[in-house]
PDB file of N, CA and C in Angstrom:
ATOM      1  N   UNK A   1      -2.803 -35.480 -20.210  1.00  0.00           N
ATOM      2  CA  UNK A   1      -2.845 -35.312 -18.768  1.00  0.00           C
ATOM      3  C   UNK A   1      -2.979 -36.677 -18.117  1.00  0.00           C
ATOM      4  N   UNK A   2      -2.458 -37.261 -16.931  1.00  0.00           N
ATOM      5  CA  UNK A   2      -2.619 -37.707 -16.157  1.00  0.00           C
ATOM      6  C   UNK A   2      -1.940 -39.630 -17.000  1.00  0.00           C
ATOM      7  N   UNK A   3      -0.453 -38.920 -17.902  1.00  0.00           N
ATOM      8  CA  UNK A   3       0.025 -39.755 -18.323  1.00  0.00           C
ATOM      9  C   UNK A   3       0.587 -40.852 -17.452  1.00  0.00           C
ATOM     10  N   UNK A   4       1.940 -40.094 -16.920  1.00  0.00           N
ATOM     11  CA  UNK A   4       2.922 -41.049 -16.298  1.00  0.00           C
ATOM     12  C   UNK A   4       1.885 -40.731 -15.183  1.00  0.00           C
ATOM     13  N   UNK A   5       2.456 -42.123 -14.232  1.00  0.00           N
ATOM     14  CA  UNK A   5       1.134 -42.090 -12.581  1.00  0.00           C
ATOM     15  C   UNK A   5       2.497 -41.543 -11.517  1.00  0.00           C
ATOM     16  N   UNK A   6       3.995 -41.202 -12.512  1.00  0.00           N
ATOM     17  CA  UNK A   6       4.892 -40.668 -11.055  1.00  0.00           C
ATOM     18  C   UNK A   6       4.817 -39.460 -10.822  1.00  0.00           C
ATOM     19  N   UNK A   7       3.911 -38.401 -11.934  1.00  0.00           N
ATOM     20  CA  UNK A   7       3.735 -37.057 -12.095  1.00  0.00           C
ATOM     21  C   UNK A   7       2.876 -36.973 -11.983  1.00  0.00           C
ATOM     22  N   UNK A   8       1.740 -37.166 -11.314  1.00  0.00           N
ATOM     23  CA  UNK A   8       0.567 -37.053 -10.544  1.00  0.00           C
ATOM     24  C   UNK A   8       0.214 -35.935  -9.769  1.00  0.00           C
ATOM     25  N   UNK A   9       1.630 -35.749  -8.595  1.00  0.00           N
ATOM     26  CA  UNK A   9       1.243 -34.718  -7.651  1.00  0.00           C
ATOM     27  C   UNK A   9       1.974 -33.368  -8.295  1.00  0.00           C
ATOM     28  N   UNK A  10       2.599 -33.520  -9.299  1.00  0.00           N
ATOM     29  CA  UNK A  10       3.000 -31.988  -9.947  1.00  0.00           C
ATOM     30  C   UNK A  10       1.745 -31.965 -10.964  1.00  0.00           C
ATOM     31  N   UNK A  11       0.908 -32.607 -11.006  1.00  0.00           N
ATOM     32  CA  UNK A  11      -0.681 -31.697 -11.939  1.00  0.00           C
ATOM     33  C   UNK A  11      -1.433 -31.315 -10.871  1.00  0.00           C
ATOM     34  N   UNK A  12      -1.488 -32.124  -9.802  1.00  0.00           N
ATOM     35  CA  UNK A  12      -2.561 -31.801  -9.051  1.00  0.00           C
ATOM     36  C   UNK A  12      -1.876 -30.334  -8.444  1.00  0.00           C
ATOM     37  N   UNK A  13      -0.673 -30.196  -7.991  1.00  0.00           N
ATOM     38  CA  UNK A  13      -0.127 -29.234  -7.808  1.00  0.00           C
ATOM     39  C   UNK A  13      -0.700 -27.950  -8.064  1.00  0.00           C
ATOM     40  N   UNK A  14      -0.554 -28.661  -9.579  1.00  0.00           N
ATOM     41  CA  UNK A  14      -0.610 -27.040 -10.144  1.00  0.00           C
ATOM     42  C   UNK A  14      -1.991 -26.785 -10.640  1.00  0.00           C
ATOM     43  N   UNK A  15      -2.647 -27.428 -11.064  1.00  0.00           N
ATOM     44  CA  UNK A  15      -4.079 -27.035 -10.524  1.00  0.00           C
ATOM     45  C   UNK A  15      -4.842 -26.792  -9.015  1.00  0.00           C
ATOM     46  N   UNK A  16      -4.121 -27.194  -8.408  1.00  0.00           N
ATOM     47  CA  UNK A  16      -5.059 -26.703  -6.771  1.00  0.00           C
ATOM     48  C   UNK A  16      -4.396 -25.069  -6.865  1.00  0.00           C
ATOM     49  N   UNK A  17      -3.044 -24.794  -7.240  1.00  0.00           N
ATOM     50  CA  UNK A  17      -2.602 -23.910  -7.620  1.00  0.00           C
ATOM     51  C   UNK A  17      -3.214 -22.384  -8.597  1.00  0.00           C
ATOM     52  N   UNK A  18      -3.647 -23.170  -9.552  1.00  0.00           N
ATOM     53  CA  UNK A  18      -4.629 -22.414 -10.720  1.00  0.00           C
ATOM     54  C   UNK A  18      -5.949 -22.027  -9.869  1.00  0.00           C
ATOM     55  N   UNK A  19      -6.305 -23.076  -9.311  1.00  0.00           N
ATOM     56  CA  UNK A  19      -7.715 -22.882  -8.866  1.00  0.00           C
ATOM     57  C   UNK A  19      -7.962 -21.409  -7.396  1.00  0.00           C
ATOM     58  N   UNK A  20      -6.558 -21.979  -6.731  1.00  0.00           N
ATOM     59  CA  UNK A  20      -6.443 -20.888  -5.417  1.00  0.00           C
ATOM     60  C   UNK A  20      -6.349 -19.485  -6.080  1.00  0.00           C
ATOM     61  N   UNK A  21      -5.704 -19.527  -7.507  1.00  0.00           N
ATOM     62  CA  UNK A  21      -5.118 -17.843  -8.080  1.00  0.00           C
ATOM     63  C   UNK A  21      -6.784 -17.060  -8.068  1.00  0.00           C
ATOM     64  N   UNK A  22      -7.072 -17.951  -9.177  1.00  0.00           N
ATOM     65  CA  UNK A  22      -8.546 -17.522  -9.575  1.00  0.00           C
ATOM     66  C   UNK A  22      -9.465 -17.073  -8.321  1.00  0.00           C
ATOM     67  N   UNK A  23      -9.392 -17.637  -7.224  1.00  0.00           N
ATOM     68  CA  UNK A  23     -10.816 -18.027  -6.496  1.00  0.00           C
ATOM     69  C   UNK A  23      -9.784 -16.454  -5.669  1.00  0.00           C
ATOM     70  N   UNK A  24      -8.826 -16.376  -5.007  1.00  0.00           N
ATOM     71  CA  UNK A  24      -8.248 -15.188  -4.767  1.00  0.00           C
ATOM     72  C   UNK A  24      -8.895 -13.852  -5.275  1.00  0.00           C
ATOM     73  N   UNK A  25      -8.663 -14.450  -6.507  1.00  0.00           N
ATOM     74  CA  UNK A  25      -9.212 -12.860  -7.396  1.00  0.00           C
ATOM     75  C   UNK A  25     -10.431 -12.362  -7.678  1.00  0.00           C
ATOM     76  N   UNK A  26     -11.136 -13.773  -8.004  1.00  0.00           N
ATOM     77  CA  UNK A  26     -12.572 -12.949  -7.959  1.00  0.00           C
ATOM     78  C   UNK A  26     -12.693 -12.954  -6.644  1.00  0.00           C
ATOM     79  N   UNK A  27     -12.316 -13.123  -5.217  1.00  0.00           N
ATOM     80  CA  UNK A  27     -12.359 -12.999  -3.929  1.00  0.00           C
ATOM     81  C   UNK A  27     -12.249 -11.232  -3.640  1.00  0.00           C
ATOM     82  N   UNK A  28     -10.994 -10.791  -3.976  1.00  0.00           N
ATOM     83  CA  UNK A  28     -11.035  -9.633  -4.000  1.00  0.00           C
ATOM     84  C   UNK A  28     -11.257  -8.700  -4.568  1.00  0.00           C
ATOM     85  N   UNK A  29     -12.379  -9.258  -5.914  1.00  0.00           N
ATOM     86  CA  UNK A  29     -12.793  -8.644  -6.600  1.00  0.00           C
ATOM     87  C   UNK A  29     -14.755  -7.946  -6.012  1.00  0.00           C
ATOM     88  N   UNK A  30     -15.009  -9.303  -5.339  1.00  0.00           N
ATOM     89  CA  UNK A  30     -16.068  -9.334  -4.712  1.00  0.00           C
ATOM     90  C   UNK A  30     -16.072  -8.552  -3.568  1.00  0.00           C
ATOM     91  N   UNK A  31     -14.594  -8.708  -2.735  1.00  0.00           N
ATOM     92  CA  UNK A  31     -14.708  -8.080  -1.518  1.00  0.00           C
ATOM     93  C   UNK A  31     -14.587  -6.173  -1.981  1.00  0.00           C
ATOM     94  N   UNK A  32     -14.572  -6.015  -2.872  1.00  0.00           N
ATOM     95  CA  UNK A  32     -13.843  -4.395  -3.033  1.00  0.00           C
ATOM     96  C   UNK A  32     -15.706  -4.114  -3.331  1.00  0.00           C
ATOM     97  N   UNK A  33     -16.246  -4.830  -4.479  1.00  0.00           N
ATOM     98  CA  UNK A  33     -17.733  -4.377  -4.963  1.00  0.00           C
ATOM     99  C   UNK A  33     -18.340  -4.207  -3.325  1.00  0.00           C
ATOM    100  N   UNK A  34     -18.322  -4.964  -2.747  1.00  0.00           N
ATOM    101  CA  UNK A  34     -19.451  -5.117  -0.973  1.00  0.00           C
ATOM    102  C   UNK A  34     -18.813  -4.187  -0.270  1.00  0.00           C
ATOM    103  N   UNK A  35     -17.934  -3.556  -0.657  1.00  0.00           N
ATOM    104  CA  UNK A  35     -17.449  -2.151   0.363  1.00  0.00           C
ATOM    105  C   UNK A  35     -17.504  -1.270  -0.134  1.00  0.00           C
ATOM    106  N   UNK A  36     -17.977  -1.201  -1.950  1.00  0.00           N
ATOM    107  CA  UNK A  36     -18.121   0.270  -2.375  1.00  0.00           C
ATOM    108  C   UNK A  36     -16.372   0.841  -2.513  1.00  0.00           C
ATOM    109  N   UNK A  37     -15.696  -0.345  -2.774  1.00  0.00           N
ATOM    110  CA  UNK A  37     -14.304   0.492  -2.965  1.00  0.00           C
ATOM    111  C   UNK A  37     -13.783   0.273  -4.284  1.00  0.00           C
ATOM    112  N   UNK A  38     -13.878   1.197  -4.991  1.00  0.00           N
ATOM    113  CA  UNK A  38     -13.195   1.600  -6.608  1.00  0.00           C
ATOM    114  C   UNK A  38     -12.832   0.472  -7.403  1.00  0.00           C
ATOM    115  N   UNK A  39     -12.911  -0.192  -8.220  1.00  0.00           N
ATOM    116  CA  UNK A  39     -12.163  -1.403  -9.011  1.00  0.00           C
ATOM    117  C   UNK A  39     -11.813  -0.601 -10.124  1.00  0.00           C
ATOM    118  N   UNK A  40     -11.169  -1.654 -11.082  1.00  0.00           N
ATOM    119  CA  UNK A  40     -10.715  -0.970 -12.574  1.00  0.00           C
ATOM    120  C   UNK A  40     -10.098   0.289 -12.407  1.00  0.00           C
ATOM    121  N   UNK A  41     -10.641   1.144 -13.248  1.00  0.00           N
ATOM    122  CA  UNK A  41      -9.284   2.126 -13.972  1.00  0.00           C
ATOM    123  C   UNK A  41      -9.867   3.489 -12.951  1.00  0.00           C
ATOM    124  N   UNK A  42     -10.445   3.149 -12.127  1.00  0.00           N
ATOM    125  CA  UNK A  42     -11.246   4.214 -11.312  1.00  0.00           C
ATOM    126  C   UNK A  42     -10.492   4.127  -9.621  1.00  0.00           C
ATOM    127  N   UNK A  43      -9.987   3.251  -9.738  1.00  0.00           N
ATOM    128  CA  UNK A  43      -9.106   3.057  -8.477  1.00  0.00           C
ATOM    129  C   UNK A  43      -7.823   3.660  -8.406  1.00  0.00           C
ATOM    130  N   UNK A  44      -7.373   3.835  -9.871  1.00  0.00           N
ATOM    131  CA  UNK A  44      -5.922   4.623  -9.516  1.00  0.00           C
ATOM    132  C   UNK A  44      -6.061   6.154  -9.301  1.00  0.00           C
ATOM    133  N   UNK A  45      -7.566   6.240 -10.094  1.00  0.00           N
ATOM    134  CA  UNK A  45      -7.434   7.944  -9.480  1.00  0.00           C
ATOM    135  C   UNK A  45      -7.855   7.891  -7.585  1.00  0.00           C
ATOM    136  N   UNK A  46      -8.336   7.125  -7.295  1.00  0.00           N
ATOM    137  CA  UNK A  46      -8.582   7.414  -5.973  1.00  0.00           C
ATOM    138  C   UNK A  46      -7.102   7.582  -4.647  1.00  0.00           C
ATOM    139  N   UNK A  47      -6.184   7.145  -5.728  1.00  0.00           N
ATOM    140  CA  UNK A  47      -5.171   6.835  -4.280  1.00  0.00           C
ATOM    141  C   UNK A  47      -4.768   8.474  -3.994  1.00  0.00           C
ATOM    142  N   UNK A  48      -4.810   9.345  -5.327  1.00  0.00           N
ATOM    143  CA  UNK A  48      -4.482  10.424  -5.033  1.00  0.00           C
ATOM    144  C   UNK A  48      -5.686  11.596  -4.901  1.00  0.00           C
ATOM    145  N   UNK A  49      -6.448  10.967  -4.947  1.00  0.00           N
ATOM    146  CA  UNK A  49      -7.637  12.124  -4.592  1.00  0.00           C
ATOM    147  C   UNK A  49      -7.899  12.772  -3.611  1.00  0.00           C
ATOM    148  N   UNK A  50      -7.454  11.687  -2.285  1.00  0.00           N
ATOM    149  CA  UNK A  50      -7.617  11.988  -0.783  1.00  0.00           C
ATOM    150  C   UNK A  50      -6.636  13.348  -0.617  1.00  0.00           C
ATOM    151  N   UNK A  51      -5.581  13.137  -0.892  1.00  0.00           N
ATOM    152  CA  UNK A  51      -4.397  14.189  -0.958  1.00  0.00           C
ATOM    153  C   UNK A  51      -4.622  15.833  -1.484  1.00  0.00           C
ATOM    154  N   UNK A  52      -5.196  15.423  -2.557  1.00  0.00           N
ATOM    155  CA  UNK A  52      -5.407  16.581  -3.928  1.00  0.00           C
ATOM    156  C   UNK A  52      -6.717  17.641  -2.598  1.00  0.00           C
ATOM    157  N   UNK A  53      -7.644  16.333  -2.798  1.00  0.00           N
ATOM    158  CA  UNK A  53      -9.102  16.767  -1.916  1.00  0.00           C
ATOM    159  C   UNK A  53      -8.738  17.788  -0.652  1.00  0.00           C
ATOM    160  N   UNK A  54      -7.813  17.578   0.247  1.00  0.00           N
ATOM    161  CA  UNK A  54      -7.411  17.836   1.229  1.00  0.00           C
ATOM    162  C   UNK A  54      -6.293  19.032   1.011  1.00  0.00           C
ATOM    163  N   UNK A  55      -5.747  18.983   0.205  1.00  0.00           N
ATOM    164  CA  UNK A  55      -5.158  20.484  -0.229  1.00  0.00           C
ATOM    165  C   UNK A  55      -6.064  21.579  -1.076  1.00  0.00           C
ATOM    166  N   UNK A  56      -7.187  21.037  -1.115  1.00  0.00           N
ATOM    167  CA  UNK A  56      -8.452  22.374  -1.819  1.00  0.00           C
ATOM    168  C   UNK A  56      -8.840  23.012  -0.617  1.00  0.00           C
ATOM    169  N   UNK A  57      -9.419  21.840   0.256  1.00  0.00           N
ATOM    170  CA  UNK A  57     -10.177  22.342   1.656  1.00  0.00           C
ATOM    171  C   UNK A  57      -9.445  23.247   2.562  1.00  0.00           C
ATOM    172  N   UNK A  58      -7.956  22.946   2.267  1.00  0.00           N
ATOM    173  CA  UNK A  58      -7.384  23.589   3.260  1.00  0.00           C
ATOM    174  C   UNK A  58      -7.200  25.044   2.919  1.00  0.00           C
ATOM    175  N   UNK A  59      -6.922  25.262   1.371  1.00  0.00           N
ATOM    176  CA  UNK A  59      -6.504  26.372   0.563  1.00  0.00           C
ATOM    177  C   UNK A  59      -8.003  27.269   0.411  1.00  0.00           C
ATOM    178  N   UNK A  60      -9.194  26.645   0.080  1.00  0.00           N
ATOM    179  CA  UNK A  60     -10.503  27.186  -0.308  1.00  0.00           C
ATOM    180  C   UNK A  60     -11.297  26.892   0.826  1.00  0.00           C
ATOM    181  N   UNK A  61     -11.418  26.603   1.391  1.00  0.00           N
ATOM    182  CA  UNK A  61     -13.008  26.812   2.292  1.00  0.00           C
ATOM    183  C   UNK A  61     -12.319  27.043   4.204  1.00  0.00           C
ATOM    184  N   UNK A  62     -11.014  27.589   3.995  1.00  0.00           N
ATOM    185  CA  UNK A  62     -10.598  28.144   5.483  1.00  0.00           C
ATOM    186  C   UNK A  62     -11.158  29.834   5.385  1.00  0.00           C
ATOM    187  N   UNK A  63     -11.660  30.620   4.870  1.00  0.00           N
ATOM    188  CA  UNK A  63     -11.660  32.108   4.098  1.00  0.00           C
ATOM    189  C   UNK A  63     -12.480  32.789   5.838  1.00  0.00           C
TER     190      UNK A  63
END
């Protein structure tokens, strides 16, 4: 690293690069925990739950 001095700004590049991915992710990893909204393998059941949920209520508890 930090051989030739004319390739300088393609490392720094790509580390300010690396660094923005990361800090992104645990960003929205943090922001989902402080709202109580689903992470991991528990989030894909939620996209359809609202749906599912809402066709019980309508079918079972109108009587």
């Amino acid at each position: 690293m930090f051989q030739n001095p004319d390739w300088i700004w393609l490392e720094v590049l790509v580390l300010s690069l690396v660094v923005v991915f990361l800090a992104a992710m645990i960003g929205t990893y943090a922001y989902k925990r402080a709202h109580h909204i689903p992470t991991g393998d528990c989030a894909e059941c939620r996209k359809g739950s609202k749906k599912l949920l809402k066709e019980y209520h309508k079918m079972y508890l109108k009587k």
